[in-house]
Protein backbone atom coordinates (compact mmCIF):
# COMPACT_ATOMS: atom_id res chain seq x y z
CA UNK A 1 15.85 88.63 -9.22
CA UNK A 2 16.82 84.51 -8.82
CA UNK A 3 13.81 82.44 -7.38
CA UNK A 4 15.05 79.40 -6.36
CA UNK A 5 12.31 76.46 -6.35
CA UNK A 6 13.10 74.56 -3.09
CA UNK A 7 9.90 72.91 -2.82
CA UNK A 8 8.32 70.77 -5.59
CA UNK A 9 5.59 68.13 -6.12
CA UNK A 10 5.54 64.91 -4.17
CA UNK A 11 4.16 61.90 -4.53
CA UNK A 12 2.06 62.52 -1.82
CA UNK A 13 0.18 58.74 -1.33
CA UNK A 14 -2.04 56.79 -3.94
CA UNK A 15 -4.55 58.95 -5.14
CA UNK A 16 -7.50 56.92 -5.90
CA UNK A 17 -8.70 59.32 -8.54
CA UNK A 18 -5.79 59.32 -10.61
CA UNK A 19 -4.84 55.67 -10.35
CA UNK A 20 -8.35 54.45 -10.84
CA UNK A 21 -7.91 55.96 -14.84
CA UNK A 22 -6.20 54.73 -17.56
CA UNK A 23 -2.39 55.18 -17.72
CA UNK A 24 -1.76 58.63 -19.46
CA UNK A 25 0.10 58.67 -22.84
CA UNK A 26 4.10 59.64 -22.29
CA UNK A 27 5.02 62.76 -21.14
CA UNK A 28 7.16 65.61 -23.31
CA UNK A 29 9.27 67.11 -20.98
CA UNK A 30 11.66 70.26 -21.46
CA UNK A 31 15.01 69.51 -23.20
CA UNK A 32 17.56 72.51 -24.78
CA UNK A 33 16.05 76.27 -24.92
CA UNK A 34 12.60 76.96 -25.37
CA UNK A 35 11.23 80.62 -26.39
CA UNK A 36 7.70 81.66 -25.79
CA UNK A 37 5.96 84.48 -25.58
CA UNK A 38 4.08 83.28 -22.06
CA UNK A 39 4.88 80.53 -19.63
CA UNK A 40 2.49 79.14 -17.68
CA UNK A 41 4.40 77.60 -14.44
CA UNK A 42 1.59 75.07 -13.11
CA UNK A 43 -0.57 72.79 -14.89
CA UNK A 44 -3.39 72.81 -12.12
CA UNK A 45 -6.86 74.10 -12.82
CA UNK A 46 -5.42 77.60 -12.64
CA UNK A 47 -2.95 77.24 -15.07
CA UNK A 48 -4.68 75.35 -17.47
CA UNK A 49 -7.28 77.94 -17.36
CA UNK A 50 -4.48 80.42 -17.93
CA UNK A 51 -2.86 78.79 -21.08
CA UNK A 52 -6.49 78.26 -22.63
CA UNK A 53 -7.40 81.66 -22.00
CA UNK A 54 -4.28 83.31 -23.07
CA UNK A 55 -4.41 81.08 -26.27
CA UNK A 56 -8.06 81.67 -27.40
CA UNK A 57 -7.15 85.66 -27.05
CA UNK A 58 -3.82 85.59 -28.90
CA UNK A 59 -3.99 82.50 -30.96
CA UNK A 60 -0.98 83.91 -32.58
CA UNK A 61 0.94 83.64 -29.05
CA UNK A 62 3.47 81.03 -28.27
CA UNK A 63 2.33 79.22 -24.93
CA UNK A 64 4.17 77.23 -22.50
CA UNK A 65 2.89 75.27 -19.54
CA UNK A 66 5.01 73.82 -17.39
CA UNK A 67 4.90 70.92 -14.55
CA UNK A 68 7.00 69.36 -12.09
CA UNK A 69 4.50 66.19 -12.87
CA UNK A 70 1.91 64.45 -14.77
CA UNK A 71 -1.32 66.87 -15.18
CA UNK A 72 -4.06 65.95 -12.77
CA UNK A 73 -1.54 64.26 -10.55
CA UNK A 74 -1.15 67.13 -8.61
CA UNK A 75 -3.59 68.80 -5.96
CA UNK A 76 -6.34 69.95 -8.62
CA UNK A 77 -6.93 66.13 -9.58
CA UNK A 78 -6.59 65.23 -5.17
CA UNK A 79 -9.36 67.02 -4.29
CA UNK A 80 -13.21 66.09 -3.59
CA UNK A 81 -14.31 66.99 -7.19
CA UNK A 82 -16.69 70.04 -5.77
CA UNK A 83 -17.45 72.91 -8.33
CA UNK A 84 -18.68 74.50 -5.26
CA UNK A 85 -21.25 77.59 -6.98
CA UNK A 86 -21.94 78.97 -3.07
CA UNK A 87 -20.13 80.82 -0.09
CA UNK A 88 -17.73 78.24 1.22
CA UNK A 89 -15.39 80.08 3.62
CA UNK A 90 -13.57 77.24 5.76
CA UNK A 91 -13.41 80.11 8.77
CA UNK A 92 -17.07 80.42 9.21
CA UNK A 93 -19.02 78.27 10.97
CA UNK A 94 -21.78 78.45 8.62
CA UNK A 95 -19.56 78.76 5.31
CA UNK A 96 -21.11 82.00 4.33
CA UNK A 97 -20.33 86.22 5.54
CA UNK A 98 -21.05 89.28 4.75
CA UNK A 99 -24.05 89.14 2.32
CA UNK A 100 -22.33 91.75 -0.68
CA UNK A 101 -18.89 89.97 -0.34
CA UNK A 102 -20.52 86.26 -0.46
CA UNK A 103 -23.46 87.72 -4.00
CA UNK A 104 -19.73 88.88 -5.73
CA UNK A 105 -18.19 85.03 -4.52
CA UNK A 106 -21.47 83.50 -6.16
CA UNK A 107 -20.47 85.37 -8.95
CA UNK A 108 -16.81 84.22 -9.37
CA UNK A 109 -17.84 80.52 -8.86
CA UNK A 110 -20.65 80.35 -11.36
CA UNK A 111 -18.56 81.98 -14.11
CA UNK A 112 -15.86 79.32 -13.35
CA UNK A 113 -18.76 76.53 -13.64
CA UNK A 114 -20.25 77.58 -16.80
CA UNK A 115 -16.66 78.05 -18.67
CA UNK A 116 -15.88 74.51 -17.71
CA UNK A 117 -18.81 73.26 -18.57
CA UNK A 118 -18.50 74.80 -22.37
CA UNK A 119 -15.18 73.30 -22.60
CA UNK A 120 -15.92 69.47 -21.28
CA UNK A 121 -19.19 69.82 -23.45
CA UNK A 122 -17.57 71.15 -26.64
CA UNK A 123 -14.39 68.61 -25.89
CA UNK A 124 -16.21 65.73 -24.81
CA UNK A 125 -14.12 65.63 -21.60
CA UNK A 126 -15.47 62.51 -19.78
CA UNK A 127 -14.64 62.96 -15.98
CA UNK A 128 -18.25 61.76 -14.22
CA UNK A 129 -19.57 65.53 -14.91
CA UNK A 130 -22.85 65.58 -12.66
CA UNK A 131 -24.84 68.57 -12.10
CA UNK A 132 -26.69 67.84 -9.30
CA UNK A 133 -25.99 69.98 -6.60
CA UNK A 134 -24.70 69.31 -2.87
CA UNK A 135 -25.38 67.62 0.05
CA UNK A 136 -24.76 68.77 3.63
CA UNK A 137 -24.77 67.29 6.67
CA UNK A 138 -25.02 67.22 10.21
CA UNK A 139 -24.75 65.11 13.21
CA UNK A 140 -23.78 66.68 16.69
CA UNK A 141 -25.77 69.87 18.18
CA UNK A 142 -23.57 72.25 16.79
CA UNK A 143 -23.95 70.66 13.44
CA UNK A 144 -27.43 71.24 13.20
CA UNK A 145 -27.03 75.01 14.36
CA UNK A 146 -24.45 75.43 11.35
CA UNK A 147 -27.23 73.97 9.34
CA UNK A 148 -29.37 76.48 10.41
CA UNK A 149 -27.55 79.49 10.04
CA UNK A 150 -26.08 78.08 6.80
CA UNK A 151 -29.99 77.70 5.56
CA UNK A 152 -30.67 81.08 6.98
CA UNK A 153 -27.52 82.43 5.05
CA UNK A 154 -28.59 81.29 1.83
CA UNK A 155 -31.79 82.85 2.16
CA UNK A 156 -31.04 85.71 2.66
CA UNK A 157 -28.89 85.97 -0.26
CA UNK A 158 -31.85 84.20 -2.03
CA UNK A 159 -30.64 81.01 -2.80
CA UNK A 160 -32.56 78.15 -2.73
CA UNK A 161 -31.97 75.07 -0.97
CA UNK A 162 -33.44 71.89 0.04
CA UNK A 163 -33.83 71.20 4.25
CA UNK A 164 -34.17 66.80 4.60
CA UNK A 165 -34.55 65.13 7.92
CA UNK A 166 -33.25 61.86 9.39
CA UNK A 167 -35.35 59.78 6.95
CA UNK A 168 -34.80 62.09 4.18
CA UNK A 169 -31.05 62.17 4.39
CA UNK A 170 -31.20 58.00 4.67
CA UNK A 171 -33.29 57.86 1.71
CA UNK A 172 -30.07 59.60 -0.15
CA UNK A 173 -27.03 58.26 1.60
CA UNK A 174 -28.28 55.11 2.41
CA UNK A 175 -27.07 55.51 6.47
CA UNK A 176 -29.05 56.85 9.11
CA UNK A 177 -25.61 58.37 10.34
CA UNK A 178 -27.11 62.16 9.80
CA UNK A 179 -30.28 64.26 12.08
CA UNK A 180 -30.79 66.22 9.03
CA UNK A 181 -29.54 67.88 5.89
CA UNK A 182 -29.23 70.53 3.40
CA UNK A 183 -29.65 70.22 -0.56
CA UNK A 184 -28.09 73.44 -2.22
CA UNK A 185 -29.18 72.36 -6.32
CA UNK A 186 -26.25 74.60 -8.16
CA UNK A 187 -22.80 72.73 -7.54
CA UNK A 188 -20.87 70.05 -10.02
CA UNK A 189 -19.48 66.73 -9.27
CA UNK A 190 -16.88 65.47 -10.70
CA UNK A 191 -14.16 63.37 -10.79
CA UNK A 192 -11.31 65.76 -10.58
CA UNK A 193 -8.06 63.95 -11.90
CA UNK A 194 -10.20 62.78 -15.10
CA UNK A 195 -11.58 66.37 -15.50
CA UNK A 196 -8.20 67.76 -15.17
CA UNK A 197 -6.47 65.43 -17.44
CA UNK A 198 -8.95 66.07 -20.05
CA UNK A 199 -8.47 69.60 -19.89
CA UNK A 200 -4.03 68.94 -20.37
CA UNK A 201 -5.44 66.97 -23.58
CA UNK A 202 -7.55 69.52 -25.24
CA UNK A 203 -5.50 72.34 -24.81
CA UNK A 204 -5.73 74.67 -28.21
CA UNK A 205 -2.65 73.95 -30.72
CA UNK A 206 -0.43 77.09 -29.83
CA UNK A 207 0.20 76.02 -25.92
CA UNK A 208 2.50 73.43 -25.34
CA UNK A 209 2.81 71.55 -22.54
CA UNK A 210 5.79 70.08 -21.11
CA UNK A 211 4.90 67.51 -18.32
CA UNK A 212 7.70 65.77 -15.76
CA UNK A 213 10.00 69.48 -15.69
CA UNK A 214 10.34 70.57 -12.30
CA UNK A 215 11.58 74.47 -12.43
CA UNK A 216 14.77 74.43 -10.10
CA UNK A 217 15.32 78.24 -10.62
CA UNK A 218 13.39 81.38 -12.18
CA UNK A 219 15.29 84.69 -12.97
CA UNK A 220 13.10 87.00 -13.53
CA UNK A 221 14.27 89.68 -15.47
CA UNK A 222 13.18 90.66 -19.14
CA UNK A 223 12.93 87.97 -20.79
CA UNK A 224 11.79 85.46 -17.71
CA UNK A 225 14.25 82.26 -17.54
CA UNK A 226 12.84 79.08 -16.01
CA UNK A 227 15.56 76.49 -15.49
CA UNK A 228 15.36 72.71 -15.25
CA UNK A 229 16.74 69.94 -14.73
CA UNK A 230 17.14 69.42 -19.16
CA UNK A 231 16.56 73.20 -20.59
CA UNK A 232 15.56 76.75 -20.19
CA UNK A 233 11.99 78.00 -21.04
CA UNK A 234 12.60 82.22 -21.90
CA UNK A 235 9.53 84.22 -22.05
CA UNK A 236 8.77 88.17 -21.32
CA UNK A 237 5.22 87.31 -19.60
CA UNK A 238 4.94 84.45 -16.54
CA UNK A 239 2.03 83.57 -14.78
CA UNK A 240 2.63 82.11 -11.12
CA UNK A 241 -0.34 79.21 -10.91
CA UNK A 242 1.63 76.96 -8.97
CA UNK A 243 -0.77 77.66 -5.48
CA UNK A 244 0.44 76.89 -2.83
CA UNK A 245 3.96 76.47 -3.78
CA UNK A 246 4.29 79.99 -4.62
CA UNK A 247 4.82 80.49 -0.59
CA UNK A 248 8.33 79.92 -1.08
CA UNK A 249 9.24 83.24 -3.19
CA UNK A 250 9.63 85.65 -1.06
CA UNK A 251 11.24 88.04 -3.25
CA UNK A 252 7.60 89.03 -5.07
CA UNK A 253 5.92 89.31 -1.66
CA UNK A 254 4.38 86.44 -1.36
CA UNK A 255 6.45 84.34 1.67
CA UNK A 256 4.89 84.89 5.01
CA UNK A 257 1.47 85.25 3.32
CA UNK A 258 0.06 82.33 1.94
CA UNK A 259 -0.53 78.95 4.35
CA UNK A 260 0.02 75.62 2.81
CA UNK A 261 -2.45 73.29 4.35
CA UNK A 262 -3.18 69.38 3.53
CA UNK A 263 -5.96 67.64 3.77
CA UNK A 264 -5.93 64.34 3.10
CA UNK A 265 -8.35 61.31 0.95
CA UNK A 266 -9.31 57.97 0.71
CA UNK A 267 -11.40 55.47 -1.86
CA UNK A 268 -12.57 52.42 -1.34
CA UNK A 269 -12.86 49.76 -4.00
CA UNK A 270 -16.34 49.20 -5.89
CA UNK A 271 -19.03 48.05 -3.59
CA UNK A 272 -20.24 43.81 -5.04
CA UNK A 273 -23.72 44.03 -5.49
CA UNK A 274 -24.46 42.66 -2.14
CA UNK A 275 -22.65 45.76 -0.57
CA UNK A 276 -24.68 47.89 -2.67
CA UNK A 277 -27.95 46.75 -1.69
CA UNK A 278 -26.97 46.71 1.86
CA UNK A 279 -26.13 50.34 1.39
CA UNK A 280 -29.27 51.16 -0.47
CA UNK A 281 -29.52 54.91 -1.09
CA UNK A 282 -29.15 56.88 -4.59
CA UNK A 283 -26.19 55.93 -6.51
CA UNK A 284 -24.06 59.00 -6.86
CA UNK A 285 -24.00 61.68 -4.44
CA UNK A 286 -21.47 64.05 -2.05
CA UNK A 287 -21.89 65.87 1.23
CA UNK A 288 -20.19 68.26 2.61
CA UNK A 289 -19.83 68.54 6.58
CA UNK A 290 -21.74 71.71 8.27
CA UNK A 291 -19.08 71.92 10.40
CA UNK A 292 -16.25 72.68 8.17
CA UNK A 293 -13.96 70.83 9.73
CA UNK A 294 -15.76 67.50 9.55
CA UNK A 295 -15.34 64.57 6.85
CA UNK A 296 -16.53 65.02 3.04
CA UNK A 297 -18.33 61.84 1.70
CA UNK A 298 -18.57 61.37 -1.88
CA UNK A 299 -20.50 57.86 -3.14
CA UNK A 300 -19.73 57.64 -7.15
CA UNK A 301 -21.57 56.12 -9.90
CA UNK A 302 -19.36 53.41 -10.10
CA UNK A 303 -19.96 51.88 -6.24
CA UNK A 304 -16.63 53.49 -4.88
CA UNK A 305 -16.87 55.96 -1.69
CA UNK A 306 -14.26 58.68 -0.97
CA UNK A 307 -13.89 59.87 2.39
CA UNK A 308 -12.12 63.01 3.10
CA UNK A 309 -10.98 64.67 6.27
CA UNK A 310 -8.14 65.45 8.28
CA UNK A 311 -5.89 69.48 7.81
CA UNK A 312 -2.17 69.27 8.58
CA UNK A 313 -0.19 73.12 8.44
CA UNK A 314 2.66 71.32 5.89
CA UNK A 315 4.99 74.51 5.13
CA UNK A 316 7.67 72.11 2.64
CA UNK A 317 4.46 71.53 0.81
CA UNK A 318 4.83 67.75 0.98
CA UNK A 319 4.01 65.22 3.73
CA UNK A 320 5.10 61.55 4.68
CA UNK A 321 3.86 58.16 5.39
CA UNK A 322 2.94 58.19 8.88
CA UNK A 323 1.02 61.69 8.32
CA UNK A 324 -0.71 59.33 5.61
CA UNK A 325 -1.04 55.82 8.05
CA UNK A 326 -2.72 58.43 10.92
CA UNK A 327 -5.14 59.82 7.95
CA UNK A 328 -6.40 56.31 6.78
CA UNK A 329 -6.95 55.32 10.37
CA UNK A 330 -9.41 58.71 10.56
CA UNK A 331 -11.21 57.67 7.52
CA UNK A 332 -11.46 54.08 8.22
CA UNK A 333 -13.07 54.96 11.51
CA UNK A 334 -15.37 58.02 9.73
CA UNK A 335 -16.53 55.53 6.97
CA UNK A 336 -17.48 52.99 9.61
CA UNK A 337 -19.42 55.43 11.59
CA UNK A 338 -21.50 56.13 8.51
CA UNK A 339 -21.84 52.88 7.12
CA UNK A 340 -22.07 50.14 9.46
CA UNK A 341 -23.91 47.81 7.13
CA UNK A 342 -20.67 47.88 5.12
CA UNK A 343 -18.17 46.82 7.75
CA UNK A 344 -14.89 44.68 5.68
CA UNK A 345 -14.75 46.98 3.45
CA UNK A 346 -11.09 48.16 3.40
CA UNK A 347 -9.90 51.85 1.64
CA UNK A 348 -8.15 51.32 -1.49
CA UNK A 349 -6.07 54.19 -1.65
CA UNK A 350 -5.40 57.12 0.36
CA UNK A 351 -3.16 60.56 -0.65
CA UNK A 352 -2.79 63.65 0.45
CA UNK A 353 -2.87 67.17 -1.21
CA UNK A 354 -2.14 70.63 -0.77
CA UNK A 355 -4.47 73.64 -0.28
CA UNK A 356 -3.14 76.63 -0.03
CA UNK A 357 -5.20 79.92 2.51
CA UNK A 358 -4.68 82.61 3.85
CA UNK A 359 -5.87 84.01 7.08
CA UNK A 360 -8.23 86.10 5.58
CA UNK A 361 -9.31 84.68 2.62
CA UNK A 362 -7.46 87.30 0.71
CA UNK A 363 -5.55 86.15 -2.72
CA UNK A 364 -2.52 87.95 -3.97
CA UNK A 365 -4.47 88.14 -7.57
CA UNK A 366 -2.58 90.24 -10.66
CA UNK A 367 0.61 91.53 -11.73
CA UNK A 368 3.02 90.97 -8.74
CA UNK A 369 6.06 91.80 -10.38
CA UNK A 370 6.97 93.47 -13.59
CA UNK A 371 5.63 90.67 -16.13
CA UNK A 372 4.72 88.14 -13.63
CA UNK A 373 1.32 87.82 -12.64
CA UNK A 374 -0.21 85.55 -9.86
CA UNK A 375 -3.24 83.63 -9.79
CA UNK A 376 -2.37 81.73 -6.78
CA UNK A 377 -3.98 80.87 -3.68
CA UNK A 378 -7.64 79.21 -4.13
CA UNK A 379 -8.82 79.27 -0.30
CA UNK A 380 -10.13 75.75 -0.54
CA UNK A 381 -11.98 76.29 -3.71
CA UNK A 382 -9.62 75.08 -6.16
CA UNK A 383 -12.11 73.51 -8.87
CA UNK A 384 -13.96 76.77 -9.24
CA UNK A 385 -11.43 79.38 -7.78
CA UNK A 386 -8.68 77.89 -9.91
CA UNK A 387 -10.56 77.80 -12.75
CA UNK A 388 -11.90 81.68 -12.87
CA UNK A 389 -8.60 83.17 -11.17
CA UNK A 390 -6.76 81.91 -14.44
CA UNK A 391 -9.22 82.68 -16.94
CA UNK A 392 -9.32 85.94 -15.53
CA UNK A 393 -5.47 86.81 -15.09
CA UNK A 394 -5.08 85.85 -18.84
CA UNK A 395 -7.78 88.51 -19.38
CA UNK A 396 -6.43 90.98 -16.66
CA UNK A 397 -3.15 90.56 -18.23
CA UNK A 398 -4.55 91.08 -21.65
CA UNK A 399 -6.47 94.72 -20.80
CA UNK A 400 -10.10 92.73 -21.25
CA UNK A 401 -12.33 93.98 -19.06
CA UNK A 402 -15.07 92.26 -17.48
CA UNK A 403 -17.58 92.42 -14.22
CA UNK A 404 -15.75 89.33 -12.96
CA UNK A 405 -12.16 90.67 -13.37
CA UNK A 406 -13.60 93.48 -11.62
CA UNK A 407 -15.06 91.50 -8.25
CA UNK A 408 -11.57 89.49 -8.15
CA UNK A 409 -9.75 92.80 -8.84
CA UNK A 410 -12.04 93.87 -5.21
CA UNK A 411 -10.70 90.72 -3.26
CA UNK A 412 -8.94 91.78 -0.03
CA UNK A 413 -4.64 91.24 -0.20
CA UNK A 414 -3.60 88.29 1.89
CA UNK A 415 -2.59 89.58 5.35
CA UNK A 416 1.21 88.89 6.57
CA UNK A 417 1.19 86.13 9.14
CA UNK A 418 3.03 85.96 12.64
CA UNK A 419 6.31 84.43 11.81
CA UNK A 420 7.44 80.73 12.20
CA UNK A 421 7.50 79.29 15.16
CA UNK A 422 4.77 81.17 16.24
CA UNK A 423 3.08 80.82 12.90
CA UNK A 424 3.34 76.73 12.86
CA UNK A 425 2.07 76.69 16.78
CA UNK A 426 -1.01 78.60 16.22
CA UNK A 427 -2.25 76.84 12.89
CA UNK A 428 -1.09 73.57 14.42
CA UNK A 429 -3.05 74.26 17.68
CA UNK A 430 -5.96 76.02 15.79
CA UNK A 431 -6.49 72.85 13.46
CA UNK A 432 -6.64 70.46 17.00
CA UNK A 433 -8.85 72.18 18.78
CA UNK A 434 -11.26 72.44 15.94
CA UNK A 435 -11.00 69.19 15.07
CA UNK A 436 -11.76 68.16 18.60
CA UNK A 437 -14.34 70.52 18.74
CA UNK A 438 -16.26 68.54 15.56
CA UNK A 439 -16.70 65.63 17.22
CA UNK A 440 -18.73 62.72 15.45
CA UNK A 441 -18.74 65.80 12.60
CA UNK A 442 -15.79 64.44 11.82
């Protein structure tokens, strides 16, 4: 069977997160033929989970991992830096479901939250680690009800959470943009590129990583061949963790199922001190909308603020500058709705990146092919999802059992979706009208 790799990582704008660091030492990229007895194709948070899992099992094992780009330039190091521990389905209007399916979810997110943790506290991995929970928000009518049943949702489950008002939400945020507010205590900021990075550095001795090697073609056969553009990488066992851009292969069943969806960032430069005490407010926090669909606000310790909002249905996985010049006009306009006292300043950087759904939240999780296994398709949760779906295919593929491996064993298949160009006309329209129906949400 001959996978051919049409679509591969762009440089998809100026992400703040990953320009803001220091430049990365030079890449090793693939050159001749490689044997190993895994490949890892992706060097997101999924894969890197993979490779570290399937090394700290077999530390015998030769391990590949393999990237079109630099690790943490891609979509794990775009994203909000949530290690979201709660419900967070982007279909509901309150985030959480059915009560069983959403205690399992809990579950899955929490295991993905302490294994990090262990490894950036036994590594040292300095990327802004912050456990202090989330902030949500609300502005319009139907904000507030989210808030409500979201609040009502997490009590039932028995979760606790924090409910702030107007004055209570300023007090935090420094604007007076927000009726009220949610505090949920269990989630992890971070800042995603530099946590990501960090994990590419400390990988254990017997994985190695080759950076800058996109995979033109994969025969999968026995052994596995990746080609690229310099070499071959053979291995009997490959593990798909390349998300979203695992919608191309059709031949393992996976085209027509997954959605690749972008959502797009900005960061401003550091507040001056005057800006700062204009702004007032504690000095890190983030906040998620209630209405899913509305703009993520993240204020760092170090006096930036990312703004994030705006879904495009992308199916080449990539998108262009205009998509990019309509997304920083969306941000500039949702930053100076929030903070008026801080009108001049100007977005430093802005960047999209690629999540990858499906319309019912279903994951194509395990063995897909004979020796290929997926752990594709994070449903908007890529910081914890990622993280847990690769430390658990290494174990799935590996016989080790475990409660976990069971609840993501449970997760539904995705559905097939209508084909294209019905497909691109609903999730086109779909995204519109709820991003209309947000309002000052957003």
């Amino acid at each position: 069977m001959q996978l051919t790799c049409h679509f591969l990582p762009q440089n998809d704008g100026r992400c703040g997160w990953y320009e803001t660091l220091p430049p990365p030492p030079a890449s090793t990229p693939l050159h001749g033929e490689v044997k190993a007895d895994w490949v890892v194709l992706g060097a997101g948070l999924a894969g890197l989970a993979a490779a570290r899992r399937l090394a700290e099992l077999q530390p015998n094992a030769a391990i590949a991992l393999v990237d079109a780009r630099r690790v943490g330039f891609g979509a794990s190091g775009r994203n909000s830096g949530f290690m979201v521990d709660l419900p967070h389905n982007l279909n509901s209007h309150s985030y959480t479901g059915d009560q069983s399916a959403d205690r399992k979810l809990i579950q899955l997110n929490r295991g993905a939250i302490d294994y990090m943790r262990e490894i950036v506290q036994r590594h040292a991995i300095e990327c802004d680690w912050r456990e202090q929970g989330k902030l949500h928000g609300a502005v319009e009518t139907h904000g507030l009800r989210a808030l409500e049943a979201f609040a009502k949702g997490l009590a039932a489950l028995g979760e606790p959470c924090r409910e702030l008002d107007a004055r209570e939400m300023k007090a935090v945020t420094g604007t007076g943009f927000y009726r009220a507010g949610l505090h949920s205590p269990g989630a992890v900021l971070v800042q995603p590129a530099a946590l990501v990075r960090g994990l590419g550095a400390t990988l254990p001795e017997n994985v190695r990583l080759f950076e800058d090697t996109p995979v033109r073609e994969i025969n999968v056969g026995n052994p596995h061949t990746l080609v690229t553009d310099k070499g071959r990488l053979k291995a009997p066992r490959l593990v798909l963790a390349n998300n979203a851009y695992a919608a191309q292969f059709g031949q393992l069943g996976l085209k027509g199922r997954l959605l690749p969806v972008y959502t797009y960032g900005s960061l401003t430069r550091p507040l001056n001190e005057q800006e700062l005490a204009d702004l007032g407010g504690e000095e890190s926090w983030g906040l998620i909308p209630a209405d899913p669909m509305g703009t993520t606000v993240r204020r760092m310790g170090d006096g930036r603020i990312c703004i994030r909002n705006t879904f495009t249905y992308n199916p080449n996985v990539s998108t262009g500058e205009s998509r990019l010049k309509r997304a920083l006009v969306a941000h500039q306009r949702s930053f100076d709705r929030r903070f008026p006292m801080l009108r001049g300043v100007e977005l430093e950087y802005t960047w999209g990146g690629a999540l990858c759904l499906t319309r019912n939240g279903g994951t194509p999780f395990g063995e897909i092919a004979p020796g290929v296994f997926s752990a594709v398709c994070q449903n908007g949760l890529g910081l914890t999802r990622g993280t847990i779906s690769g430390k658990l295919i290494a174990e799935y593929a590996l016989g080790v059992e475990s409660e976990l491996l069971d609840i993501m064993l449970e997760q539904p298949k995705p559905q097939l979706n209508p084909p294209e160009p019905l497909l691109g006309m609903g999730v086109r329209s779909t995204l519109a009208w709820k991003e209309w129906q947000a309002g000052t949400e957003l």
